[in-house]
Structures are given as structure tokens and as C-alpha cells.
C-alpha atoms as a PDB file:
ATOM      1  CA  UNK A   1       0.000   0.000   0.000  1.00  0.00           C
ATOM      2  CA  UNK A   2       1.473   3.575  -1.102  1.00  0.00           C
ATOM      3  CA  UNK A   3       0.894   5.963   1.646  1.00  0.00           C
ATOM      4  CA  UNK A   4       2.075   8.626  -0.343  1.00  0.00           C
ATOM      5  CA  UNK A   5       4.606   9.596   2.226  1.00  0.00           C
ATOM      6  CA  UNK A   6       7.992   9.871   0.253  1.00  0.00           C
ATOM      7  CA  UNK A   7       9.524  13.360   0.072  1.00  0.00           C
ATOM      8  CA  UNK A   8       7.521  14.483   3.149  1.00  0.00           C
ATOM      9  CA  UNK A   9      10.017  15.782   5.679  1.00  0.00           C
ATOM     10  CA  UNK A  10       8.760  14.193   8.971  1.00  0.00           C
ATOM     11  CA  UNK A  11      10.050  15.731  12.410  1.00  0.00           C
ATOM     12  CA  UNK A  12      10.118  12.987  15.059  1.00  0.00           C
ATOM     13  CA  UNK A  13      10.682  14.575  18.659  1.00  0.00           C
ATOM     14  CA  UNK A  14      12.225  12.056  21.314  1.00  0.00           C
ATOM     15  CA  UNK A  15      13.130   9.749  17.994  1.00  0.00           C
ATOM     16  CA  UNK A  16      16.582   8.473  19.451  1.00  0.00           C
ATOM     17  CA  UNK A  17      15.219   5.250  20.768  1.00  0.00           C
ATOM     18  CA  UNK A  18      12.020   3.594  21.717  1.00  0.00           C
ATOM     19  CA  UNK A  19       8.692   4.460  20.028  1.00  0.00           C
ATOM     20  CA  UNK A  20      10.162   7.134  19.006  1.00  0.00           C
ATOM     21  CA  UNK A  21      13.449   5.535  17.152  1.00  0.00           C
ATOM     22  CA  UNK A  22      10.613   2.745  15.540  1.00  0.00           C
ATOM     23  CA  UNK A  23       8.496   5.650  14.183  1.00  0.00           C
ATOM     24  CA  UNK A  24      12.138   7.213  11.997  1.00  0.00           C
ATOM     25  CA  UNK A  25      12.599   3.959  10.914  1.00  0.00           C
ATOM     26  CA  UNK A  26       9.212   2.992   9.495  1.00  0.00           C
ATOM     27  CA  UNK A  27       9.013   6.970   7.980  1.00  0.00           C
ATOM     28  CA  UNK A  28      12.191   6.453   6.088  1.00  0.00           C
ATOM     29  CA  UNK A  29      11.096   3.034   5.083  1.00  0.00           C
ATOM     30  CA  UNK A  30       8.333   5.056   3.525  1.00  0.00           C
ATOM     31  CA  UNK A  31      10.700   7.221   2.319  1.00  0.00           C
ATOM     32  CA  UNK A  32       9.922  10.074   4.066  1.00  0.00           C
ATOM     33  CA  UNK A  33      13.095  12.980   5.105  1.00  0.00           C
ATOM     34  CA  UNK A  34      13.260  12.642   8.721  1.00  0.00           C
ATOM     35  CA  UNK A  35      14.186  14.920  11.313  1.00  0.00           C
ATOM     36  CA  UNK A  36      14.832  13.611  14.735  1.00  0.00           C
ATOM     37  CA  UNK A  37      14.998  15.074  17.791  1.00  0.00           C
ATOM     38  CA  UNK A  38      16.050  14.659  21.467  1.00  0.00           C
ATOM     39  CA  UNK A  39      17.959  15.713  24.254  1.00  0.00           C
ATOM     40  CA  UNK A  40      20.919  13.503  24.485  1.00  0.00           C
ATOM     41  CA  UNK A  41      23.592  13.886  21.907  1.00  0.00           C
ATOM     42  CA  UNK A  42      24.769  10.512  22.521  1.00  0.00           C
ATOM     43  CA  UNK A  43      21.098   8.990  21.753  1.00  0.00           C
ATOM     44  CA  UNK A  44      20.891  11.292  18.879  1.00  0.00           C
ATOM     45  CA  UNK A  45      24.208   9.613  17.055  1.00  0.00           C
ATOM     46  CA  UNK A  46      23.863   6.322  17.824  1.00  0.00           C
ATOM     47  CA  UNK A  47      20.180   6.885  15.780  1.00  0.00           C
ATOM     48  CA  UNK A  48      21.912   8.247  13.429  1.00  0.00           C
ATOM     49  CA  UNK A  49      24.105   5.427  12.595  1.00  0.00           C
ATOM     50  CA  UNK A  50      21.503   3.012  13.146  1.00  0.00           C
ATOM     51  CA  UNK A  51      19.018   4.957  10.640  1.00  0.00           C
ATOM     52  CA  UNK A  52      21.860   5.553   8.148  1.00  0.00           C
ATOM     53  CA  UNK A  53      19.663   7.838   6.027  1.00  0.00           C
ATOM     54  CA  UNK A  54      21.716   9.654   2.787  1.00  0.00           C
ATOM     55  CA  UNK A  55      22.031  13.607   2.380  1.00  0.00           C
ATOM     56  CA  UNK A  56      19.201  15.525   2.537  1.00  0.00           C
ATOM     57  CA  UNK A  57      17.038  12.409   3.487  1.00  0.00           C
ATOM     58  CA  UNK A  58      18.155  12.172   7.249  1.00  0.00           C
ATOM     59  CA  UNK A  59      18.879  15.696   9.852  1.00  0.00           C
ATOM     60  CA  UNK A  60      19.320  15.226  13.806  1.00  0.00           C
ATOM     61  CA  UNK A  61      19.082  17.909  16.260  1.00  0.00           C
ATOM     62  CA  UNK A  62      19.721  18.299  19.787  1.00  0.00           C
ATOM     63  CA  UNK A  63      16.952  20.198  22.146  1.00  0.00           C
ATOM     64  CA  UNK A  64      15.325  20.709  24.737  1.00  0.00           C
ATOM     65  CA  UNK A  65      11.692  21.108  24.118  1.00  0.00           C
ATOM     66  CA  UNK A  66      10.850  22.249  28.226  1.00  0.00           C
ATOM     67  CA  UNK A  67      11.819  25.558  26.672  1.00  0.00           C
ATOM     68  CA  UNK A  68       9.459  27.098  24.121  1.00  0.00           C
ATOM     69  CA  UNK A  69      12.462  28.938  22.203  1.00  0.00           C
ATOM     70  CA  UNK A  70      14.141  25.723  21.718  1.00  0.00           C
ATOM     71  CA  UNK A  71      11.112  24.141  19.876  1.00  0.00           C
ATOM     72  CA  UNK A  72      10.771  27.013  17.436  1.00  0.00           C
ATOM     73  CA  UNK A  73      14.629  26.905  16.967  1.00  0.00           C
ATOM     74  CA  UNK A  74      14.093  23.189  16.275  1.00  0.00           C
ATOM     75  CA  UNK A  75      11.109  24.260  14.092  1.00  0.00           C
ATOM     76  CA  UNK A  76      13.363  26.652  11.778  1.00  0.00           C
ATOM     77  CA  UNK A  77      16.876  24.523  11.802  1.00  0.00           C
ATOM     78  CA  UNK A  78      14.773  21.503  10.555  1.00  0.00           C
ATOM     79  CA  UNK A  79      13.000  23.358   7.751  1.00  0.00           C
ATOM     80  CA  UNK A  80      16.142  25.664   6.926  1.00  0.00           C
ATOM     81  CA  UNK A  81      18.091  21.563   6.544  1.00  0.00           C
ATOM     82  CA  UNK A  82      14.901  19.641   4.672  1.00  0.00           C
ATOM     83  CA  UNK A  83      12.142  21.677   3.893  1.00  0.00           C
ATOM     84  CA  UNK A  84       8.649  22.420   5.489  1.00  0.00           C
ATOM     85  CA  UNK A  85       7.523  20.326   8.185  1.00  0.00           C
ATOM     86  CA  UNK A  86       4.381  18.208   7.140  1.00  0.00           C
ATOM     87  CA  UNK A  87       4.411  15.728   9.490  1.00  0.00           C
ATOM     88  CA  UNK A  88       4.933  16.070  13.079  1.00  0.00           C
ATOM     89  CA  UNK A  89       5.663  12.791  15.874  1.00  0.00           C
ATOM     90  CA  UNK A  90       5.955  13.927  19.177  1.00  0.00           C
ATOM     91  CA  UNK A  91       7.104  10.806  21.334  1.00  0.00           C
ATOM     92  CA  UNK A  92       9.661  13.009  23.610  1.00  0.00           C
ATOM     93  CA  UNK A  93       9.734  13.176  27.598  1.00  0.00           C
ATOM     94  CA  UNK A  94       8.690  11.045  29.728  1.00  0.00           C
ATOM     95  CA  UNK A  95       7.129  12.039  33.336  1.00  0.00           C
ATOM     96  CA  UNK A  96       9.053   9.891  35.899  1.00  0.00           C
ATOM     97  CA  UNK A  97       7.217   7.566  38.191  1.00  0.00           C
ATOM     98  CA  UNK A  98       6.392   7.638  41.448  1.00  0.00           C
ATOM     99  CA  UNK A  99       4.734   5.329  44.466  1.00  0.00           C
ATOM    100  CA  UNK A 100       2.711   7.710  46.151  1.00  0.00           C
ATOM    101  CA  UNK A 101       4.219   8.164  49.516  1.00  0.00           C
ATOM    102  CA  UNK A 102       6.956   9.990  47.093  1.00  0.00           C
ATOM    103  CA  UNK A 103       5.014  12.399  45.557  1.00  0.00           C
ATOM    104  CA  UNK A 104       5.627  16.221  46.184  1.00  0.00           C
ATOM    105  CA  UNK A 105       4.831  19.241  44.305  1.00  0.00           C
ATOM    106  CA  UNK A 106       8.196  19.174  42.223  1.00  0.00           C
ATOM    107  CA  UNK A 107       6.931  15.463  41.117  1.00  0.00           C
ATOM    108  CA  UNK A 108       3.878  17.204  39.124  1.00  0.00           C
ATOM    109  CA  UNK A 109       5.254  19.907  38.125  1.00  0.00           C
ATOM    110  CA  UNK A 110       8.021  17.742  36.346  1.00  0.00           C
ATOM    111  CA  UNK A 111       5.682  15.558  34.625  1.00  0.00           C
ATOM    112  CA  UNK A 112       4.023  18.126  33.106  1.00  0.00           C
ATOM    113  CA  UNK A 113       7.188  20.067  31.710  1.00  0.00           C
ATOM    114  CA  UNK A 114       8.116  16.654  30.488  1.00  0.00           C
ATOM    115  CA  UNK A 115       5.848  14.895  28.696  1.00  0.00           C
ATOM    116  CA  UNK A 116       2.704  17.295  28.415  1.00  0.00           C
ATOM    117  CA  UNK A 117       4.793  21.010  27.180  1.00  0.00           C
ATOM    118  CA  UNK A 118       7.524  19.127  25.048  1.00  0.00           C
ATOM    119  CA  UNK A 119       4.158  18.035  23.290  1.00  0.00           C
ATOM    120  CA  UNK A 120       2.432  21.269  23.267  1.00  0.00           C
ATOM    121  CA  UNK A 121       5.991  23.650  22.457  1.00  0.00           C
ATOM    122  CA  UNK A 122       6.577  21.551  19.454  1.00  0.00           C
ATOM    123  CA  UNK A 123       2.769  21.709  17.901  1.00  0.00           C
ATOM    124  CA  UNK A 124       3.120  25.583  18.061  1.00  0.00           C
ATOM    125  CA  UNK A 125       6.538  25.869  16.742  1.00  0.00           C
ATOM    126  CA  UNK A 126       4.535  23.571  13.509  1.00  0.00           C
ATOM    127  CA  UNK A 127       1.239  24.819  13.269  1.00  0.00           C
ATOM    128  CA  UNK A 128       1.859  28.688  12.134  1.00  0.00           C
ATOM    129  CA  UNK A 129       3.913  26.520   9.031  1.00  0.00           C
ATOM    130  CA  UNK A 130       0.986  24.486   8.769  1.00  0.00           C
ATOM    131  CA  UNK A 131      -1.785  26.636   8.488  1.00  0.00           C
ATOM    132  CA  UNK A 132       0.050  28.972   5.832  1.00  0.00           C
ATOM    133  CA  UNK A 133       0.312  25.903   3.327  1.00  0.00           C
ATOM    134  CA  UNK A 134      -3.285  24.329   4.796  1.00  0.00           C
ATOM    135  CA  UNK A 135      -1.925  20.619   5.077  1.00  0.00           C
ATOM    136  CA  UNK A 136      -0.302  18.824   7.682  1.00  0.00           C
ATOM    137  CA  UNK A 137      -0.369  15.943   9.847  1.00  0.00           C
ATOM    138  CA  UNK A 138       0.413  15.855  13.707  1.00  0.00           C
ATOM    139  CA  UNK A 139       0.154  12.399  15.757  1.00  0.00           C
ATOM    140  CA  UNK A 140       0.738  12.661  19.722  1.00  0.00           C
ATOM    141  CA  UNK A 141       2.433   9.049  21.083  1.00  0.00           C
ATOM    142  CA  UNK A 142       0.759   9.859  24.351  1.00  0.00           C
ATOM    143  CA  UNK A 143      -0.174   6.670  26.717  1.00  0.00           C
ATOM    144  CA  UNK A 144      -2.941   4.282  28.057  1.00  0.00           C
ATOM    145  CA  UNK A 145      -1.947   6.320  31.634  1.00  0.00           C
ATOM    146  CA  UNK A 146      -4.121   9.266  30.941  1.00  0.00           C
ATOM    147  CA  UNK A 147      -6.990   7.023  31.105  1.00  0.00           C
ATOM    148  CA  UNK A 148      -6.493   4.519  33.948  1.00  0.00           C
ATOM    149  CA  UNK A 149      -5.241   5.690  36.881  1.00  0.00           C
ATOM    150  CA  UNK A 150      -1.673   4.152  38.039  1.00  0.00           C
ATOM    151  CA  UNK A 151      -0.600   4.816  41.698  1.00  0.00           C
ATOM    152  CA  UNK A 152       2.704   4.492  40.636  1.00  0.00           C
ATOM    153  CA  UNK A 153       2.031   6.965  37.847  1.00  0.00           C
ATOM    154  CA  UNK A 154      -0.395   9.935  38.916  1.00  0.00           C
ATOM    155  CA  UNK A 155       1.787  12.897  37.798  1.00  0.00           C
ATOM    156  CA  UNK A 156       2.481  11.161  33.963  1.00  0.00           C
ATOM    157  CA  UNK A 157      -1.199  10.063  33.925  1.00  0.00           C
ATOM    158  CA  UNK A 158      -1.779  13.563  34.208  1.00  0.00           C
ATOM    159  CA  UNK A 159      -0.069  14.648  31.974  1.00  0.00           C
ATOM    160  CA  UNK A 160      -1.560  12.474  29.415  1.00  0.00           C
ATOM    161  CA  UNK A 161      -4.747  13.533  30.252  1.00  0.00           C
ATOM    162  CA  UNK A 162      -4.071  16.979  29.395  1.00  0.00           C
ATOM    163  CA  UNK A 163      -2.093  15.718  25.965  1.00  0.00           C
ATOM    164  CA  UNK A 164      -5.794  13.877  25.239  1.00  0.00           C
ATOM    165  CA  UNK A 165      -7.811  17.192  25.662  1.00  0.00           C
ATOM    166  CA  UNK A 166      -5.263  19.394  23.545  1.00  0.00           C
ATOM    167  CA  UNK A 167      -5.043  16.827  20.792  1.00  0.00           C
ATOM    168  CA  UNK A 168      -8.806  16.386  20.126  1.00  0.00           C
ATOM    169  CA  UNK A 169      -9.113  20.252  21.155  1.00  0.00           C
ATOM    170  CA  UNK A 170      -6.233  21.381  17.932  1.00  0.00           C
ATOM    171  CA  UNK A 171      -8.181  18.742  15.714  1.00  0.00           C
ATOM    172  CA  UNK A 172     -11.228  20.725  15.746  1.00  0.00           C
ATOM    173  CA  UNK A 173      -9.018  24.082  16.085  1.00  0.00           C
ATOM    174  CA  UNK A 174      -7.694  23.770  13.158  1.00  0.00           C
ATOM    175  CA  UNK A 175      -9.125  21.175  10.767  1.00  0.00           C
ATOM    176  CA  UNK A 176     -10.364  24.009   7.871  1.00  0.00           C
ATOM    177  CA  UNK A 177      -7.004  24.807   7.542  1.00  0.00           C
ATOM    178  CA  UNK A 178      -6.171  21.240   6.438  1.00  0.00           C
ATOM    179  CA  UNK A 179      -4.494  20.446   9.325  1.00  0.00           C
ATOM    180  CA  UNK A 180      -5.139  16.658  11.232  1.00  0.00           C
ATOM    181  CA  UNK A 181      -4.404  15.846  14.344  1.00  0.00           C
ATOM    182  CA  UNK A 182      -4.652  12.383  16.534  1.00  0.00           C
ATOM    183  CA  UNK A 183      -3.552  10.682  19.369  1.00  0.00           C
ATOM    184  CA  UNK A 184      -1.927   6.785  20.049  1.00  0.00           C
ATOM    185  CA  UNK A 185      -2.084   5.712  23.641  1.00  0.00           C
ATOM    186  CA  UNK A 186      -0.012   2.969  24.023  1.00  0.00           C
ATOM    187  CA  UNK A 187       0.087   0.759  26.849  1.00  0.00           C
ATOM    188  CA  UNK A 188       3.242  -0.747  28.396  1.00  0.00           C
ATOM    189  CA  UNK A 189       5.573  -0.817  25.266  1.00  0.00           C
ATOM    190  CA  UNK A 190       9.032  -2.815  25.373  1.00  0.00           C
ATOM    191  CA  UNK A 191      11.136  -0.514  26.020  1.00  0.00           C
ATOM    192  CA  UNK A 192      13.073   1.560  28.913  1.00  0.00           C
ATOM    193  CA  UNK A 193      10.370   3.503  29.962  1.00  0.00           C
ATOM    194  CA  UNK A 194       8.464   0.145  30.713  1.00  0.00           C
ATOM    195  CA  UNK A 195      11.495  -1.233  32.820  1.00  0.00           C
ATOM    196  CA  UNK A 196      11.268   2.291  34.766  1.00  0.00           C
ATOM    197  CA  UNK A 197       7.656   1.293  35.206  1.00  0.00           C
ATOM    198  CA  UNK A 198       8.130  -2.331  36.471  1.00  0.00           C
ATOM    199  CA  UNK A 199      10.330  -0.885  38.862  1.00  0.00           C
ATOM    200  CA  UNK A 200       8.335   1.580  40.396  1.00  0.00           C
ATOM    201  CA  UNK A 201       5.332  -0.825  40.261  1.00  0.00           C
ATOM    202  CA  UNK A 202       7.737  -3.520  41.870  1.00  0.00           C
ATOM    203  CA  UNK A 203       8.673  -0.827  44.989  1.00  0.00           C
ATOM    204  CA  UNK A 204       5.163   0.167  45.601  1.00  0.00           C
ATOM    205  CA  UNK A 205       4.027  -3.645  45.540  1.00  0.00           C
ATOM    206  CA  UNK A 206       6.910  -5.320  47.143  1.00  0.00           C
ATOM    207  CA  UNK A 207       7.230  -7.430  44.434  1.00  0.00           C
ATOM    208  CA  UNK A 208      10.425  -8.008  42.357  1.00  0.00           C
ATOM    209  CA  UNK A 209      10.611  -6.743  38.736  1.00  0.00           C
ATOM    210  CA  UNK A 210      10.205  -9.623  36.798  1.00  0.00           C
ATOM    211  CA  UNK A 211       6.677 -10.613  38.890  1.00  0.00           C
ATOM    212  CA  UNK A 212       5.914  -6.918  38.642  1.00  0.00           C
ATOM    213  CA  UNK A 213       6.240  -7.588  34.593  1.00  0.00           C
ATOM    214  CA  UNK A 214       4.443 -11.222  34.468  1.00  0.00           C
ATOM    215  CA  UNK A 215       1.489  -9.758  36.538  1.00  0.00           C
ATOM    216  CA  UNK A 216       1.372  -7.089  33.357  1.00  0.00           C
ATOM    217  CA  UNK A 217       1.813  -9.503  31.379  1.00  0.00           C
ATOM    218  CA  UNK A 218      -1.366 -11.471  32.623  1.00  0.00           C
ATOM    219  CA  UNK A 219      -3.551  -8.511  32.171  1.00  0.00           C
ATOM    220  CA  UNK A 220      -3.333  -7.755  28.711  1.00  0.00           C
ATOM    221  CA  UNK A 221      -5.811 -10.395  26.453  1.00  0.00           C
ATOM    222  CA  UNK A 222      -3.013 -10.780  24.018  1.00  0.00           C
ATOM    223  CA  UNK A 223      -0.697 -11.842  26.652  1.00  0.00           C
ATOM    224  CA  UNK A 224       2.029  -9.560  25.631  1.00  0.00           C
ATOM    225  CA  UNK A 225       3.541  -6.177  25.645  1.00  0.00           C
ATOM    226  CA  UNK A 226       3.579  -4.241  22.291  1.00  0.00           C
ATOM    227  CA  UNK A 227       6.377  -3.710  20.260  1.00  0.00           C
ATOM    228  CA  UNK A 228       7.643  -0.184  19.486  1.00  0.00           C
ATOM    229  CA  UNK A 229       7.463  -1.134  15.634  1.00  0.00           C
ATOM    230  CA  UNK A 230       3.637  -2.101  16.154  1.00  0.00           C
ATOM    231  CA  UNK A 231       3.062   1.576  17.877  1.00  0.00           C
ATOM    232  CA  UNK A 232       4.850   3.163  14.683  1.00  0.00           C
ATOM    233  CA  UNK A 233       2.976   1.236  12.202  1.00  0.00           C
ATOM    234  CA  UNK A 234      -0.254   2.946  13.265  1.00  0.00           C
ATOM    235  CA  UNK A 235       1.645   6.796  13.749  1.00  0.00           C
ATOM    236  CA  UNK A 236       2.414   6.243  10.123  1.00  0.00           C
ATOM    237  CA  UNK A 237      -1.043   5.305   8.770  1.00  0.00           C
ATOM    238  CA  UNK A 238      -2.743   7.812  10.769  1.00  0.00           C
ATOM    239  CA  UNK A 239       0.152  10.562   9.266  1.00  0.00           C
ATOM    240  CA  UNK A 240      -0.560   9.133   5.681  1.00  0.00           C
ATOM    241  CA  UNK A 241      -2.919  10.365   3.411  1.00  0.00           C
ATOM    242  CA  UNK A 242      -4.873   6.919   4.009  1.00  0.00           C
ATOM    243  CA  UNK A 243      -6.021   8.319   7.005  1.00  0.00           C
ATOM    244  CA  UNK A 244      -7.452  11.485   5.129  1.00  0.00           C
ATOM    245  CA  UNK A 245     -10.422  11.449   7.021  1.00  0.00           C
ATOM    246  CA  UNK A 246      -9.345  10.530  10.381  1.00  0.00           C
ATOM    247  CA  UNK A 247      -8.719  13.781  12.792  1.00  0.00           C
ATOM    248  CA  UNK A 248      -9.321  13.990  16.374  1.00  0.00           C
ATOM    249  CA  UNK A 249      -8.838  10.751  17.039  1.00  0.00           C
ATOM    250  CA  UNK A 250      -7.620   9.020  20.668  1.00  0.00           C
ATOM    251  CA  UNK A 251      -6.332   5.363  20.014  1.00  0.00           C
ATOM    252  CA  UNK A 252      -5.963   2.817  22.144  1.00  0.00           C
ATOM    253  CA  UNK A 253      -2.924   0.251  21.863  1.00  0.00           C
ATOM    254  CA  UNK A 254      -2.772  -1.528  24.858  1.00  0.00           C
ATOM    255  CA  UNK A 255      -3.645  -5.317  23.372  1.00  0.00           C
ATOM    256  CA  UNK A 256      -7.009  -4.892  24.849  1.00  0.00           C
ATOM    257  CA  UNK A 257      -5.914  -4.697  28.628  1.00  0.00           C
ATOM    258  CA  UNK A 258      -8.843  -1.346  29.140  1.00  0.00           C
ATOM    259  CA  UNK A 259     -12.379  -3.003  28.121  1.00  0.00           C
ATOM    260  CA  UNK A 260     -13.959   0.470  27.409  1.00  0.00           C
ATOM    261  CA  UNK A 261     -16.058   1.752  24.066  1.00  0.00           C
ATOM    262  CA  UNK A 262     -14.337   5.154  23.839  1.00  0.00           C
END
């Protein structure tokens, strides 16, 4: 299936490993120019080498996106390198976790300059861009968290809660001017963030890691955790023009672990 994707210039925040890594790799499989973000200049290279993309097709940038001049610098160094932005992934930050006898007023605050303004700096460094050429494609890697409550992950949840509200609210904002965006909420994913989560879930339990991932294990109805590469397939239909008609959207990846209807 063509998504009609190649030559789009893709900017990937937090797209040094993880979700985030997966979602560069299936873009440029697509042939898409990708621009990847992230804090860690380390990360950022060792993507790099793993997503070996040719001149002009691959750019990686270093930033901070807790600060709202950084995400517009990112904005203007990626489109200055490859072109217009039509398609951003955010996927960067993540909100710590916590078992509840840590929790302080520093622990919210964190979690939402990590994971809920990275999100929202980015899609207004993009949008002015955007709405001038009336096309363009945003998709939020949020998390199953801002819809079940975690005790070992109130502040994040939070935080994802918000990203749900602000995602729906810009895909009705702005969806004259061409403009779609949606939302993945993927439950535990393999990757660091869910051996950060084990471990907090293991300390507020008493339970060691491994039981702490069995019991998650257990949960789910397809008896596993998702893949990073199964979270990037759908942030690459939904960014596609396949998805022309989807906007506003909140999806749920978590193999069926919350029995809901919305």
C-alpha cells in the first residue's frame, strides 16, 4: 500500500530510541526525510548510525523542548536543513514515576514540563507553518496512563490527560485549515520507559521486577507487551494520506488490557 509519504520531511521529537526511534525507521522506510529530535547527543548519534539515512534524506538535532524557544529553533533549523515540516511525531519526555508516599509538588510539576509542554511547544513551533500551506499531519504518542489511573504513575497520567484534551481540542481548532491531528495511547511498550515502570510498580508492591512484569503480562488479552514497531505502524497510517479522514482521534494500543467503548 502507497501511503504517499515519500519526500515528506517528517520531524520525530524524542526519535533516538524507543517508540520514538521505531516511528524514523518505518518513515524512512516510507521514504519520508526525517528529522529527529532529542535531548541527548549521545542517543541522537547512535540513531543516526543506526538509521543511516543519505544527504538531505536524514537531519538530527539536539533540544530541549521544556523551553518554548528551543522548539521554534528546532522548528526553523529543521526546515532551513529539509524543507517544510508536514508531518509532526511527538514521542519526547517522559514524566518519571512515582509510588505515592513519594510524591511532592516538584513530582507534578516535572511531569508536566516533560511529557505534556515538550508536546504542546513543538505543535506551536509547527502549526503557524501548517496553516500557511493548509496541510499537515500531527500524531501525539501519548499513553494508556491518561486514562487509567496508576498509583505508581499519577503525575504522567496527568499529563496524558491533558495531551488527550489538547489533541482532540487542535483537531477541531484547526481542521479548515487542512491540518489533522490524533492521538496513540499505548500501553506498556518494550522498552526503557516500561522497565522504569516495572520498577516503580515492583517498589510500591513489594514485588520483584520480573513478577511486577508477568502480573502485566497477565492482564493484557493478548498476553504480551507491544512492540515499538507495532506503535509506529499505526503513527504512520494515521500521518498518511490513508487516514485522510481521520482527525481527532484518541487510540488505544494496549492489546485490549482497558475493556472500554471510547
Amino acid at each position: 500500500m502507497d501511503l504517499n509519504l515519500s519526500g515528506r520531511v517528517v520531524l520525530i521529537t524524542g526519535g533516538s530510541k524507543g517508540i520514538g526511534l521505531a516511528c524514523a525507521e518505518a518513515f524512512a522506510a516510507e521514504g519520508a526525510r526525517i528529522a529527529v529530535s532529542s535531548r541527548d547527543p549521545k542517543n541522537l548519534a547512535a540513531a543516526e548510525r543506526k538509521l543511516k539515512g543519505g544527504a538531505g534524506r536524514l537531519a538530527t538535532f539536539a533540544a530541549d523542548l521544556t523551553d518554548p524557544d528551543a522548539a521554534l529553533g528546532l522548528c526553523a533549523a529543521v526546515e532551513r536543513d529539509l524543507g517544510p515540516i508536514d508531518v509532526l511525531v511527538n514521542c519526547a519526555g517522559a514524566a518519571k514515576r512515582y509510588s505515592p508516599d513519594q510524591l511532592d509538588m516538584q513530582a507534578w510539576h516535572s511531569a508536566m514540563d516533560s511529557k505534556y509542554f515538550t508536546y504542546v511547544h513543538a505543535m506551536q513551533a509547527v502549526l503557524p507553518g501548517m496553516v500557511a500551506r493548509k496541510r499537515g499531519a500531527i500524531v501525539n504518542i501519548v499513553g494508556q496512563g491518561g486514562k487509567v489511573a496508576n498509583t505508581s504513575h499519577l503525575p504522567g497520567g496527568s499529563a496524558n490527560a491533558a495531551l488527550m484534551l489538547v489533541s482532540v481540542g487542535l483537531a477541531s481548532a484547526y481542521g479548515r485549515s487542512g491540518i489533522r491531528v490524533n492521538a496513540i495511547n499505548p500501553g506498556v511498550t518494550l522498552s526503557e520507559r516500561a522497565r522504569a515502570g516495572h520498577a516503580a510498580e515492583a517498589k510500591t508492591l513489594g514485588i520483584s521486577e520480573e513478577e511486577a512484569r508477568s502480573r502485566g503480562e497477565q492482564r493484557i488479552p493478548l498476553g504480551r507487551y507491544a512492540k515499538p514497531e507495532e506503535i509506529a505502524a499505526v503513527a504512520v497510517f494515521l500521518a498518511s494520506d490513508r487516514a485522510s479522514y481521520v482527525t481527532g482521534s484518541v487510540i488505544s494500543m494496549d492489546g485490549g488490557a482497558t475493556a472500554t467503548i471510547v
